[in-house]
N, C-alpha and C. Protein backbone atom coordinates (compact mmCIF):
# COMPACT_ATOMS: atom_id res chain seq x y z
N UNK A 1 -13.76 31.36 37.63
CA UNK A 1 -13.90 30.67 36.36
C UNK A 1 -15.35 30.27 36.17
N UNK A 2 -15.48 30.19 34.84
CA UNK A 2 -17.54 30.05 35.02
C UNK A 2 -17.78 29.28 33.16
N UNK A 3 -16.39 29.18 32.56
CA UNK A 3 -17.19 28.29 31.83
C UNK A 3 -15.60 27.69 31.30
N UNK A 4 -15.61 26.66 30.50
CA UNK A 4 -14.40 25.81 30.31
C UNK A 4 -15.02 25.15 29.13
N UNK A 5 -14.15 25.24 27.77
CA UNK A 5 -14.17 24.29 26.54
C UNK A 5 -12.97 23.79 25.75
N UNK A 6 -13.39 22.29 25.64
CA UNK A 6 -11.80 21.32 24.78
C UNK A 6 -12.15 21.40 23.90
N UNK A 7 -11.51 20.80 23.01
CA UNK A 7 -11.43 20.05 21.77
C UNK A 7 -10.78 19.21 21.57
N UNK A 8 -11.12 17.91 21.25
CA UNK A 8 -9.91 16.66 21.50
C UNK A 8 -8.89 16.76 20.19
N UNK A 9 -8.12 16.94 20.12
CA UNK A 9 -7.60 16.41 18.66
C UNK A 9 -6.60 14.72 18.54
N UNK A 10 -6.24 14.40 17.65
CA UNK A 10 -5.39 13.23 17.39
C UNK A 10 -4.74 13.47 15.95
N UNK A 11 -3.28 13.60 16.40
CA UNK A 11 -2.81 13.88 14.82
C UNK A 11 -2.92 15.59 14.17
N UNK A 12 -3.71 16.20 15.11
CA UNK A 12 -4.21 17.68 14.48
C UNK A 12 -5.22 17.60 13.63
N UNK A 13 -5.62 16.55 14.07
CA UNK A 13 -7.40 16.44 13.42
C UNK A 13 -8.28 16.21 14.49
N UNK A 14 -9.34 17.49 14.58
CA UNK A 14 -10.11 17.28 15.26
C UNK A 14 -11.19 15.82 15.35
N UNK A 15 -11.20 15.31 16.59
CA UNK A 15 -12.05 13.86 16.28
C UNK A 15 -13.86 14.10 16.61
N UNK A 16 -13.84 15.33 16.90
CA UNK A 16 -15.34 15.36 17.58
C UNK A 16 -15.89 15.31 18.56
N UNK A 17 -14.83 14.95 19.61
CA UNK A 17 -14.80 15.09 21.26
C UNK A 17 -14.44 15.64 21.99
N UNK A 18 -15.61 16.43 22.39
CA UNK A 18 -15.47 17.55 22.89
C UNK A 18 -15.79 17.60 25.00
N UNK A 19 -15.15 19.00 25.18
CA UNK A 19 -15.73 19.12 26.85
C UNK A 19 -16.48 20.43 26.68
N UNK A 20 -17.58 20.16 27.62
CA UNK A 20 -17.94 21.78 27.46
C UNK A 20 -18.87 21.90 29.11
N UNK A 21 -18.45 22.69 29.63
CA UNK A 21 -18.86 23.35 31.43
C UNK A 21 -18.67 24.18 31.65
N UNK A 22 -20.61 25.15 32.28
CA UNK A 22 -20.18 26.61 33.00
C UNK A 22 -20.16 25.67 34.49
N UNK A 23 -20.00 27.02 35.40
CA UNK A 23 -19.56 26.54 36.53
C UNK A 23 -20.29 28.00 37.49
N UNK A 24 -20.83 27.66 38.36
CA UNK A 24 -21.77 28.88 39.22
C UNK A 24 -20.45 29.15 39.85
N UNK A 25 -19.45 30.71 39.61
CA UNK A 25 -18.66 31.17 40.55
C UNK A 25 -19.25 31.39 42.25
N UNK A 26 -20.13 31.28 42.09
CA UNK A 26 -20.60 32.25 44.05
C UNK A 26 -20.02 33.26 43.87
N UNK A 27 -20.05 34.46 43.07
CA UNK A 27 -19.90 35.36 43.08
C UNK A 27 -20.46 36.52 42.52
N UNK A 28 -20.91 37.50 42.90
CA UNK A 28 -21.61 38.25 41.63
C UNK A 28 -20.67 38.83 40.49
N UNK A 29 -21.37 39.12 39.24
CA UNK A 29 -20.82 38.60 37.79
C UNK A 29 -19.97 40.52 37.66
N UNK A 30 -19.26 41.21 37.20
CA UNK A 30 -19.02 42.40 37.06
C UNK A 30 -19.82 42.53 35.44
N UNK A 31 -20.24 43.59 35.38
CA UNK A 31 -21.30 44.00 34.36
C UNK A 31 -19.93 43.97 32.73
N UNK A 32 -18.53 44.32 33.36
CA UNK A 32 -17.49 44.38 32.21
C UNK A 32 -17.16 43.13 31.82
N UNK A 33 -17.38 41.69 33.16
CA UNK A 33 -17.03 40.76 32.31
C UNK A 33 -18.18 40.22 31.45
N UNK A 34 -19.26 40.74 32.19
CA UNK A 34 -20.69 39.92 31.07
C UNK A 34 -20.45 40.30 29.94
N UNK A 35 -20.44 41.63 29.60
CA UNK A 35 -19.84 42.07 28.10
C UNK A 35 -19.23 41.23 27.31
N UNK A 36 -18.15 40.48 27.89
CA UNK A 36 -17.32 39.78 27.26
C UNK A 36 -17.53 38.35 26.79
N UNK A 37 -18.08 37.63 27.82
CA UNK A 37 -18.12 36.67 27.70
C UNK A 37 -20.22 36.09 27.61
N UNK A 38 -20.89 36.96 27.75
CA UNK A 38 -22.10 37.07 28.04
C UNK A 38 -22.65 36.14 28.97
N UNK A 39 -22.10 35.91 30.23
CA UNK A 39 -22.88 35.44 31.21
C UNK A 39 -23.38 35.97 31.78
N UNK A 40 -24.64 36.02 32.79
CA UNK A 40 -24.71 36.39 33.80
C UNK A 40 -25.12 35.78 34.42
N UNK A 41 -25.10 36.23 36.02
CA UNK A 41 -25.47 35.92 37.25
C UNK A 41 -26.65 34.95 37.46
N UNK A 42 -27.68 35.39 37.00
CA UNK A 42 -28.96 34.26 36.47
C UNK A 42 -28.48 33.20 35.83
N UNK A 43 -28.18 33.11 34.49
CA UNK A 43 -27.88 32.20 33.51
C UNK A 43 -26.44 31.09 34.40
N UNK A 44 -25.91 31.63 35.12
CA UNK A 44 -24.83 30.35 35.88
C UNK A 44 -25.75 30.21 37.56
N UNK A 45 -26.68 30.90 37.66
CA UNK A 45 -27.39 30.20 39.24
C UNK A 45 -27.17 28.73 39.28
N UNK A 46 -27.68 28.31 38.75
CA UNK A 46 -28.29 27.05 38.66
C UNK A 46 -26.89 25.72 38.19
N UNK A 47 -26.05 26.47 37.79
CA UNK A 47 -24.89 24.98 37.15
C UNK A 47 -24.06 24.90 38.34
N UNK A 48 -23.70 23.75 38.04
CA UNK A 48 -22.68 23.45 39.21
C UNK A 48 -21.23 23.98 39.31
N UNK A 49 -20.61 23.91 41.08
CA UNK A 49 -19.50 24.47 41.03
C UNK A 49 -18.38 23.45 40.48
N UNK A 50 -17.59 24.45 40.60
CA UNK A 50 -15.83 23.67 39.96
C UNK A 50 -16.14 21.95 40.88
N UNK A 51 -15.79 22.30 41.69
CA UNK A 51 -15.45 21.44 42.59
C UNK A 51 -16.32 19.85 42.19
N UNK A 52 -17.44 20.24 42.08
CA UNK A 52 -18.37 19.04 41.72
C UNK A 52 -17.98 18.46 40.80
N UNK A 53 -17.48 19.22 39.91
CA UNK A 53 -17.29 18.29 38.68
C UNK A 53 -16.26 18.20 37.96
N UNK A 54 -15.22 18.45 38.77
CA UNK A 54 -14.53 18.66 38.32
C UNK A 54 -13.40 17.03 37.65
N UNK A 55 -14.00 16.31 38.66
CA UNK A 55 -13.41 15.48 37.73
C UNK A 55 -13.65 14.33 36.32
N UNK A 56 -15.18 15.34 36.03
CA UNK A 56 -14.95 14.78 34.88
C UNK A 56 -14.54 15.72 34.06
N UNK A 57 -13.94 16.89 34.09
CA UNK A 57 -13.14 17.65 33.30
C UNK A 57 -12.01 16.71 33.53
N UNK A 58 -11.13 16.24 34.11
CA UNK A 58 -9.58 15.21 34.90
C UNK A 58 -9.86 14.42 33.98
N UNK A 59 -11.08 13.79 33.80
CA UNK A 59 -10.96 12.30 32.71
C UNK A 59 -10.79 12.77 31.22
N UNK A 60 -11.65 13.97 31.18
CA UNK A 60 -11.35 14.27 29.63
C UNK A 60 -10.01 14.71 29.09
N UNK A 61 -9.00 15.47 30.06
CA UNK A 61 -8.06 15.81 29.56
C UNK A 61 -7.23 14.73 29.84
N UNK A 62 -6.95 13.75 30.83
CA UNK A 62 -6.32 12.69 30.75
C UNK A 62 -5.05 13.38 31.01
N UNK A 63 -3.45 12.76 30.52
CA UNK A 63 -2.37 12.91 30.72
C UNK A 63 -1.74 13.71 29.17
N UNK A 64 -2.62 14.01 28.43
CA UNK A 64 -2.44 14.68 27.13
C UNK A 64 -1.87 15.80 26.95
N UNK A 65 -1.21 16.29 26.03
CA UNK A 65 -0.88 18.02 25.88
C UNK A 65 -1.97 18.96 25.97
N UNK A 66 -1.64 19.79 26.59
CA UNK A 66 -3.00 20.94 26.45
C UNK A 66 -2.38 22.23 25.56
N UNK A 67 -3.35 22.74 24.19
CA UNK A 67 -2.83 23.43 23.69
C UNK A 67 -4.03 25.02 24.23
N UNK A 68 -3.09 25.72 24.67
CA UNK A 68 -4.31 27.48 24.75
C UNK A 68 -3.61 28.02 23.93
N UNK A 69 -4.16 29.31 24.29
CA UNK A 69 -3.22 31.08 23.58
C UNK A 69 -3.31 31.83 25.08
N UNK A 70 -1.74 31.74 24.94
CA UNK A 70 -1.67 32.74 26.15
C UNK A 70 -1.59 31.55 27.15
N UNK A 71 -0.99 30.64 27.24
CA UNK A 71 -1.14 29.61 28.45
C UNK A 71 -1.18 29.57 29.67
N UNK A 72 -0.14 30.14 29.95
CA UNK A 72 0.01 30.35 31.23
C UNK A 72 -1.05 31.15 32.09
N UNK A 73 -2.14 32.74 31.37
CA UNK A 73 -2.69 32.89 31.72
C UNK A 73 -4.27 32.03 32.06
N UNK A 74 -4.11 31.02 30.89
CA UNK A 74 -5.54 30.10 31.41
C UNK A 74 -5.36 29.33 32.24
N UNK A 75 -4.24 28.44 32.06
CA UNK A 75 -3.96 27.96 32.98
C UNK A 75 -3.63 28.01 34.39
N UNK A 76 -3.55 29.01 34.68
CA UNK A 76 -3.30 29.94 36.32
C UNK A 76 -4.63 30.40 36.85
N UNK A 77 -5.83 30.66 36.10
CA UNK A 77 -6.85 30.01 36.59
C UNK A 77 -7.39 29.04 36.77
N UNK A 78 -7.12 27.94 35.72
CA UNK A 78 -7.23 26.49 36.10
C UNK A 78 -7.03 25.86 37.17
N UNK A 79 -5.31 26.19 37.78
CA UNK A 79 -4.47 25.59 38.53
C UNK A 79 -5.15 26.23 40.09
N UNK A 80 -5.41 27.61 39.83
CA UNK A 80 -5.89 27.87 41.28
C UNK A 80 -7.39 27.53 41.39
N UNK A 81 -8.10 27.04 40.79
CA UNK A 81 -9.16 26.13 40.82
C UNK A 81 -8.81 24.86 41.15
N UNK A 82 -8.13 24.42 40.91
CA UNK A 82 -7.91 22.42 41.12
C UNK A 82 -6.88 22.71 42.08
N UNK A 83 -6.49 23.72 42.84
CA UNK A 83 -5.80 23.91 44.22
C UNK A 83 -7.02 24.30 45.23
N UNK A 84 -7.92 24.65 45.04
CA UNK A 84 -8.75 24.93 46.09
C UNK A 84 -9.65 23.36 46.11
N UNK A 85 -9.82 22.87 45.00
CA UNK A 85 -10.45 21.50 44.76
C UNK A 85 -9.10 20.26 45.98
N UNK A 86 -8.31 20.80 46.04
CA UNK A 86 -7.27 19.44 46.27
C UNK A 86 -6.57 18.88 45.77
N UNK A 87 -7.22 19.31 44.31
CA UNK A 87 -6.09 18.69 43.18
C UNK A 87 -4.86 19.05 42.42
N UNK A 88 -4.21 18.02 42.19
CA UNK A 88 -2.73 18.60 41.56
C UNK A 88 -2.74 19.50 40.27
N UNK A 89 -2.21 20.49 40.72
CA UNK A 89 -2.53 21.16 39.13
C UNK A 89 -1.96 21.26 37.97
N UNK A 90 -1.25 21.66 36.93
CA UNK A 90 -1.55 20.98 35.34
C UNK A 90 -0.11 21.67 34.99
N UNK A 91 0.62 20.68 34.92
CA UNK A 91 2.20 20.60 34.64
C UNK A 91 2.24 21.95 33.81
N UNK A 92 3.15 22.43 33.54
CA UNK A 92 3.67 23.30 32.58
C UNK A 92 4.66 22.85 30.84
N UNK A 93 4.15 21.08 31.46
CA UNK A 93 5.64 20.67 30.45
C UNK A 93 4.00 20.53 29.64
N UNK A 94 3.30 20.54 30.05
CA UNK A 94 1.97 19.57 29.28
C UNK A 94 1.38 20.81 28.18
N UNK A 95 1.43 22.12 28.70
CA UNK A 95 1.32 22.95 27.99
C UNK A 95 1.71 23.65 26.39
N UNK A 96 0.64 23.83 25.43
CA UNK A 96 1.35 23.92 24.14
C UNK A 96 0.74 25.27 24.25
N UNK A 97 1.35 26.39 23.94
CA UNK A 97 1.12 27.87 23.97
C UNK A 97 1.53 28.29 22.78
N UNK A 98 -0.01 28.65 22.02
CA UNK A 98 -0.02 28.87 20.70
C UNK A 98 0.49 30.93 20.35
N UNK A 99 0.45 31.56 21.51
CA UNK A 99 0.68 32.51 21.45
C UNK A 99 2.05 32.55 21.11
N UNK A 100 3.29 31.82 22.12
CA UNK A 100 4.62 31.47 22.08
C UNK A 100 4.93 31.24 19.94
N UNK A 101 4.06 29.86 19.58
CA UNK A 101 3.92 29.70 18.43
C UNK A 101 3.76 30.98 17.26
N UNK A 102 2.71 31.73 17.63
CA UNK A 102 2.95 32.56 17.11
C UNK A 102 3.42 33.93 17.00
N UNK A 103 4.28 33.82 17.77
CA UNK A 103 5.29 35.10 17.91
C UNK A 103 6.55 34.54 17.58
N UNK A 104 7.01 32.98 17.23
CA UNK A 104 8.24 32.79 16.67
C UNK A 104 8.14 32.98 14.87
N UNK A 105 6.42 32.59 14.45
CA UNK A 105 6.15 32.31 12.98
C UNK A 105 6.11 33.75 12.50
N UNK A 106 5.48 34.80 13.06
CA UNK A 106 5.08 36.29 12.68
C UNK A 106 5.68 37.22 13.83
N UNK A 107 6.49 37.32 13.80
CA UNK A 107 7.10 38.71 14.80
C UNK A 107 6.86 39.84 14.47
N UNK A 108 6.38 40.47 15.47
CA UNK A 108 5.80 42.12 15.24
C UNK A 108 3.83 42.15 14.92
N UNK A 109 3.51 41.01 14.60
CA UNK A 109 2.25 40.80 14.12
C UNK A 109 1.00 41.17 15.13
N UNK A 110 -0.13 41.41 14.73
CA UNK A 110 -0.97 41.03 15.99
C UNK A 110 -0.77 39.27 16.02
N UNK A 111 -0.99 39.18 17.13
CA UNK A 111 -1.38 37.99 17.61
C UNK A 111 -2.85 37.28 18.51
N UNK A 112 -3.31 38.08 18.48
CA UNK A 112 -4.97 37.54 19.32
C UNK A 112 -5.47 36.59 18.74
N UNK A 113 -6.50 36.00 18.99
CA UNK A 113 -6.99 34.69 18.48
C UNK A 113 -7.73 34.89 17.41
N UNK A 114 -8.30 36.52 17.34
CA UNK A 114 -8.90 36.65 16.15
C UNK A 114 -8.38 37.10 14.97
N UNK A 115 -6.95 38.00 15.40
CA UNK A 115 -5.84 38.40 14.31
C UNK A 115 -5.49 37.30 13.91
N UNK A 116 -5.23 35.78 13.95
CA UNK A 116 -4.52 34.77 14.24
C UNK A 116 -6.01 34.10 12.75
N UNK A 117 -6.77 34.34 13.36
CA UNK A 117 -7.99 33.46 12.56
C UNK A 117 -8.54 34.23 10.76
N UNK A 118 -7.54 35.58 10.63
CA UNK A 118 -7.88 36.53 10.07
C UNK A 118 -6.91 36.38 9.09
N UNK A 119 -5.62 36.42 9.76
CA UNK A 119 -4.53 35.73 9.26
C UNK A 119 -5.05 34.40 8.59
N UNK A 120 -5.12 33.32 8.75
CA UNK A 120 -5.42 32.01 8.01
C UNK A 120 -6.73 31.90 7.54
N UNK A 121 -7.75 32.78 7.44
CA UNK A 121 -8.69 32.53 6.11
C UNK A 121 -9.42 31.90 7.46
N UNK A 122 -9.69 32.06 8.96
CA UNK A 122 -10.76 31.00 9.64
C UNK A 122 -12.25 31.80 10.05
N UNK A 123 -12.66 31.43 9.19
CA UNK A 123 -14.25 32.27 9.40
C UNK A 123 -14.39 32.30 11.39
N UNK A 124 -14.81 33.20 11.49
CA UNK A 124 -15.14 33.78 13.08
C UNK A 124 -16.50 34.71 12.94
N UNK A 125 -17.14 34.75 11.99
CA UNK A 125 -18.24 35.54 11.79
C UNK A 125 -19.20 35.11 12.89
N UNK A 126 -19.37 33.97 12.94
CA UNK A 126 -20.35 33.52 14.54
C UNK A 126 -19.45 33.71 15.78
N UNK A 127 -18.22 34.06 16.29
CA UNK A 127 -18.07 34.78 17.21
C UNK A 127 -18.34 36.16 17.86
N UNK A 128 -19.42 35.84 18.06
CA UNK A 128 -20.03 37.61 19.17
C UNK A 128 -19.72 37.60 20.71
N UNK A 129 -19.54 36.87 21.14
CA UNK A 129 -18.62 36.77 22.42
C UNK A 129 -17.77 35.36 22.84
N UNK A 130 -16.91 35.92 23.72
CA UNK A 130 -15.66 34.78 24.11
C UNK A 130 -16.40 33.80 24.74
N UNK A 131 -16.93 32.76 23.90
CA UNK A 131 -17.11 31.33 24.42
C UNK A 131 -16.49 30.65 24.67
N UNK A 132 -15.94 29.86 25.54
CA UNK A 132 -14.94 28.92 25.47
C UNK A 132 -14.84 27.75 24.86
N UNK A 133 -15.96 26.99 24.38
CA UNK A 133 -16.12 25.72 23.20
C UNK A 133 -15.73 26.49 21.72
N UNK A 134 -15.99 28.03 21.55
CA UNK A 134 -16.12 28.44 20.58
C UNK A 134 -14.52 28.54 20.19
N UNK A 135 -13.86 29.18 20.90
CA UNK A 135 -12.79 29.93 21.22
C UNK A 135 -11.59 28.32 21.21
N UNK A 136 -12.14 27.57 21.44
CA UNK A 136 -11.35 25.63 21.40
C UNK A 136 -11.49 25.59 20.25
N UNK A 137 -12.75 25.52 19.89
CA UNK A 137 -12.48 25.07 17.82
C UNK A 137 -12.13 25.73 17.43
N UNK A 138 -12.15 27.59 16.95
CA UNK A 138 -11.27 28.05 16.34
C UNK A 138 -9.86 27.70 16.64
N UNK A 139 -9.56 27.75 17.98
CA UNK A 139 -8.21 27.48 18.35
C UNK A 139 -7.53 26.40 17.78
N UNK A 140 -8.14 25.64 17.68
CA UNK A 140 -7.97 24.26 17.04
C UNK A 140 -7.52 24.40 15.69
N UNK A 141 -8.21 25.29 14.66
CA UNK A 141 -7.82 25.53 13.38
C UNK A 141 -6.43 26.41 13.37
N UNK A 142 -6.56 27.54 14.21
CA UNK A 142 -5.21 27.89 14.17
C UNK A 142 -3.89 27.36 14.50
N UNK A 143 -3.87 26.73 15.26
CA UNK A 143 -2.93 25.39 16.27
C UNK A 143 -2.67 24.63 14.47
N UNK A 144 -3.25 24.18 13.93
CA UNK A 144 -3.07 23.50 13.07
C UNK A 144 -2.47 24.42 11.78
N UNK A 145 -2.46 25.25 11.51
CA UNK A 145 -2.10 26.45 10.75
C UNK A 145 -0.69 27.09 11.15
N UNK A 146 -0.46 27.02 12.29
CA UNK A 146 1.08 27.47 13.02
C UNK A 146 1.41 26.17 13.19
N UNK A 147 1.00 25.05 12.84
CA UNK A 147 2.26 24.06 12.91
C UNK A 147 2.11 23.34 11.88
N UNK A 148 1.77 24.12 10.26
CA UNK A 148 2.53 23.70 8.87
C UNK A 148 1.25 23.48 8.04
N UNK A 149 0.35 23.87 8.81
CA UNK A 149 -1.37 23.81 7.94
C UNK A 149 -2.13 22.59 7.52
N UNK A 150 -2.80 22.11 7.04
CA UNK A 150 -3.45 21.01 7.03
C UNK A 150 -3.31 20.17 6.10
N UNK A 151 -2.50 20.35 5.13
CA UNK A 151 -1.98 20.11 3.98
C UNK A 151 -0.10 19.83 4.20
N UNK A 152 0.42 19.10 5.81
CA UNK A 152 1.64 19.39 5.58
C UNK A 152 1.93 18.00 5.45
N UNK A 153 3.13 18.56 4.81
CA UNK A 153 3.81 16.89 4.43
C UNK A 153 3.18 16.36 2.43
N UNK A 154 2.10 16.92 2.38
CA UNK A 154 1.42 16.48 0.97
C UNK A 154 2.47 17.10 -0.06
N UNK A 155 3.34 18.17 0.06
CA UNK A 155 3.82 19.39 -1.54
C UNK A 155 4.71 17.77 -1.84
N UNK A 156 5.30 16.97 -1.41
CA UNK A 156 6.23 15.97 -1.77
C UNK A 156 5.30 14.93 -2.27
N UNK A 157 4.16 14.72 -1.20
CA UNK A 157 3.04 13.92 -1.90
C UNK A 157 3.26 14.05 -3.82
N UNK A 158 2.78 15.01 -3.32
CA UNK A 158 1.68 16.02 -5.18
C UNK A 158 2.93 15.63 -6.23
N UNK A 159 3.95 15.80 -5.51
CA UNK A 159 5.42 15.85 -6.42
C UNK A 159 5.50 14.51 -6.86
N UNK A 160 5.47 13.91 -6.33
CA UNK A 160 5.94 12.38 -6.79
C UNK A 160 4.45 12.28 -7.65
N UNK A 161 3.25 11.98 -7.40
CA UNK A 161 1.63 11.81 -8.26
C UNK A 161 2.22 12.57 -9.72
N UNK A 162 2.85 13.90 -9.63
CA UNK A 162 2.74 14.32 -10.90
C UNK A 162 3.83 13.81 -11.97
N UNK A 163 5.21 13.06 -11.04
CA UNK A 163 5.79 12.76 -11.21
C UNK A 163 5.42 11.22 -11.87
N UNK A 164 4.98 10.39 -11.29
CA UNK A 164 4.17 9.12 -11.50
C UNK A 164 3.36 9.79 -12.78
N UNK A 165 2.20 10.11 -12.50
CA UNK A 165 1.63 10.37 -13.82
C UNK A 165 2.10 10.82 -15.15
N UNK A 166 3.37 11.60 -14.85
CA UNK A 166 3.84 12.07 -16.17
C UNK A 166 4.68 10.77 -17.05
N UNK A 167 5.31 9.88 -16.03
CA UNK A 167 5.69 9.30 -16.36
C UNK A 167 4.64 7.93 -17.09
N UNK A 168 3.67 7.85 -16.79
CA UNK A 168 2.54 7.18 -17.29
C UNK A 168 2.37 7.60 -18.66
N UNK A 169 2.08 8.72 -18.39
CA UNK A 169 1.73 9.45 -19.91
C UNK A 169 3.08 9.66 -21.01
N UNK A 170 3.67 9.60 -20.74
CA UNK A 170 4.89 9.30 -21.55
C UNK A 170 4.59 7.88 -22.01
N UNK A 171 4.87 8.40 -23.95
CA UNK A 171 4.58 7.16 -24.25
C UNK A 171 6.16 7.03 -24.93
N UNK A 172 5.66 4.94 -24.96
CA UNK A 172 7.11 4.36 -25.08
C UNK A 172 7.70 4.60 -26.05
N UNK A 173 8.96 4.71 -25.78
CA UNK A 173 9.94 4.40 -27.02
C UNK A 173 10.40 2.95 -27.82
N UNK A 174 10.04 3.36 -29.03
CA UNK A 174 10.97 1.58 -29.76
C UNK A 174 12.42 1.67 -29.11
N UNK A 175 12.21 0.26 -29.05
CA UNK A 175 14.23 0.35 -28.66
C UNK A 175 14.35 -0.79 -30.01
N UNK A 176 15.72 0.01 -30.32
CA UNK A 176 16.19 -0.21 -31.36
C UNK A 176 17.50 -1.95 -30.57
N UNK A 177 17.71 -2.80 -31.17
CA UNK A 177 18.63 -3.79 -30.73
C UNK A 177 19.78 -3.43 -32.19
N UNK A 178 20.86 -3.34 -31.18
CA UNK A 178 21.91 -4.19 -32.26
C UNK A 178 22.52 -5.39 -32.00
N UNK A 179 23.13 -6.19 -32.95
CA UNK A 179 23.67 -7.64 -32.70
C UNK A 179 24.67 -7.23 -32.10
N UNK A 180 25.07 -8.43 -31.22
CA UNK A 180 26.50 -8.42 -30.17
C UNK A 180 27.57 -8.44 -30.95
N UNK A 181 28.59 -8.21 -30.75
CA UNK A 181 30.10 -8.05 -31.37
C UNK A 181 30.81 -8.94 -31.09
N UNK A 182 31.52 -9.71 -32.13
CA UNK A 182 32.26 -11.33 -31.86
C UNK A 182 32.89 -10.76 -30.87
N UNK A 183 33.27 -11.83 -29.36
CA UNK A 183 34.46 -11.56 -28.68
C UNK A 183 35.39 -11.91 -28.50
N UNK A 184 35.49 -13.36 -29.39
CA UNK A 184 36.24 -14.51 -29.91
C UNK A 184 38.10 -14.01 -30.83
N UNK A 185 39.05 -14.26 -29.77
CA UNK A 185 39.69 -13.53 -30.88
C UNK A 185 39.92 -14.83 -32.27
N UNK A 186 40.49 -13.72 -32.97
CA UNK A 186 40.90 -14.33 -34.24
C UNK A 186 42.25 -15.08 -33.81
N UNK A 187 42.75 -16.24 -35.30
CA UNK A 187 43.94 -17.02 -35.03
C UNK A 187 45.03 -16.32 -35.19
N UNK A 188 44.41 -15.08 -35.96
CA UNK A 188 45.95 -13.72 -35.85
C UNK A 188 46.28 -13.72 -34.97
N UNK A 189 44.91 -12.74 -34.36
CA UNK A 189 45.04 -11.98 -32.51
C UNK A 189 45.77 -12.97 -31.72
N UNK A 190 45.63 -14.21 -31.83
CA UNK A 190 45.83 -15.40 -31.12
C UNK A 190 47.91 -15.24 -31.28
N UNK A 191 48.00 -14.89 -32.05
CA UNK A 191 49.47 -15.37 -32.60
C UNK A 191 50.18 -14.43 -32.11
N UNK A 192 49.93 -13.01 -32.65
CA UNK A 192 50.33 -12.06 -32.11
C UNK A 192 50.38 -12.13 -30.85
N UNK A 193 49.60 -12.36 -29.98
CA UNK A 193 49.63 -12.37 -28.38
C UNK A 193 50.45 -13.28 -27.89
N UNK A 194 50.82 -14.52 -28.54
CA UNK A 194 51.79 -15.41 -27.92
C UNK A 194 52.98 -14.86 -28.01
N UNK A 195 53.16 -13.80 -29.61
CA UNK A 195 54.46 -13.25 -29.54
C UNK A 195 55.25 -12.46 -28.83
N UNK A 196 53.67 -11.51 -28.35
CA UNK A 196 54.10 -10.92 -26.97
C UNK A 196 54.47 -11.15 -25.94
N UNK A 197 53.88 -11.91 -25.55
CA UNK A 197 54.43 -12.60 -24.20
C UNK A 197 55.98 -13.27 -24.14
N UNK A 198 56.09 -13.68 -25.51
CA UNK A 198 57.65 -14.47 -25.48
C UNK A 198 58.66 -13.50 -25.17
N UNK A 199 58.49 -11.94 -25.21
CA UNK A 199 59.08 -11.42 -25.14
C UNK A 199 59.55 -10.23 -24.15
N UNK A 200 58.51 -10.99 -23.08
CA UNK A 200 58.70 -10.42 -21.38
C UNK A 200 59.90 -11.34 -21.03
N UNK A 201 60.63 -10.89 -19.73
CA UNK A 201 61.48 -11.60 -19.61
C UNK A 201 61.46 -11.88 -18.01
N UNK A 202 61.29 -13.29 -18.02
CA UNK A 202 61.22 -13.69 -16.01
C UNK A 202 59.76 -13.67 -15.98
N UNK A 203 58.76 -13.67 -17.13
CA UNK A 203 57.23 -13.93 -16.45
C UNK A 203 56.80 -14.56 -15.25
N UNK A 204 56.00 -13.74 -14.48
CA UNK A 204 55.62 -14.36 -13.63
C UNK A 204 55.27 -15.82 -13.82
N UNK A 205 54.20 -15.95 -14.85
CA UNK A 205 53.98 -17.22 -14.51
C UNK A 205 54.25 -18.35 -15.03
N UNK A 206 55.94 -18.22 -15.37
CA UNK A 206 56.82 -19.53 -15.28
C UNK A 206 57.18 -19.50 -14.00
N UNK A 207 57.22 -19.24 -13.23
CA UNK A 207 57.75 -19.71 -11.71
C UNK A 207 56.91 -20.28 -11.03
């Protein structure tokens, strides 16, 4: 492993706190992975190994979810790094695997991080090789895009505002009053009704 990048989020908003560490493998570099990732052998002499520092990578991730693509494969280098370090390595429950994510949202699709960024409109034009700070913030935008986009929860928002406003703009109606209706009976109604009654038989309420 020779370089490692976070991105903190809260809520699925990035806050601006970030990790970012190469790491001198002791090893010489294969000319196929420099391609990829553009390190070389020179350019990591000089940084420190895993081991050194590794725990202030431990403080930054804390007890938090970790979201990759492809998890299990980053993480299985991680883990056999912080096993040669001594340290316990990085639950599987803690893991959010955006690849998993997106193979339930788009089946059959590409899925790479850059099909993924191509898919949602995420500029990658400054990606010319796999950085790992680089490869965290895009990730970050997509993570947020496979779980309902950045705008979720608002379509009910907007609904009710237009709803409210229309109702604003609706202008009032006169209300018309009419007078109440006597409820008083008359000395007819009055008469008539006694006559009725005289002519139940066993009323209840003579007993």
């Amino acid at each position: 492993m020779v370089e490692l990048g976070c991105v903190e989020m809260i809520n699925r908003v990035a806050t601006g706190r970030v990790f970012h560490a190469y790491y001198n493998p002791d090893r010489t570099m294969p000319i196929e992975a420099e391609r990829v990732h553009g390190l070389s052998e020179a350019f990591l002499a000089d940084k420190p190994r895993f081991h050194e520092s590794v725990e202030d990578l431990l403080g930054f991730l804390g007890d938090s979810p970790l979201v990759a693509h492809n998890a299990s494969f980053d993480f299985g280098f991680l883990n056999a790094e912080l096993a040669i370090c001594g340290q316990q390595g990085i639950s599987e429950t803690r893991m959010v695997d955006t690849l998993t994510l997106a193979k339930r949202r788009h089946p059959g699709a590409k899925l790479s991080l850059d099909a993924l960024c191509v898919r949602y409109g995420i500029d990658r034009s400054h990606r010319t090789k796999h950085g790992a700070l680089l490869d965290a913030e895009l990730l970050a935008q997509v993570y947020v895009e496979l779980t309902g986009g950045r705008q979720i929860g608002l379509e009910l928002a907007a609904a009710e505002a237009d709803a409210v406003i229309e109702t604003v703009k609706r202008p009032r109606r006169e209300r018309v009053f009419t007078p109440p209706r006597p409820h008083a009976a008359s000395v007819e109604e009055l008469q008539r009704h006694k006559e009725f009654l005289s002519t139940i038989d066993s009323p209840l309420w003579d007993k």
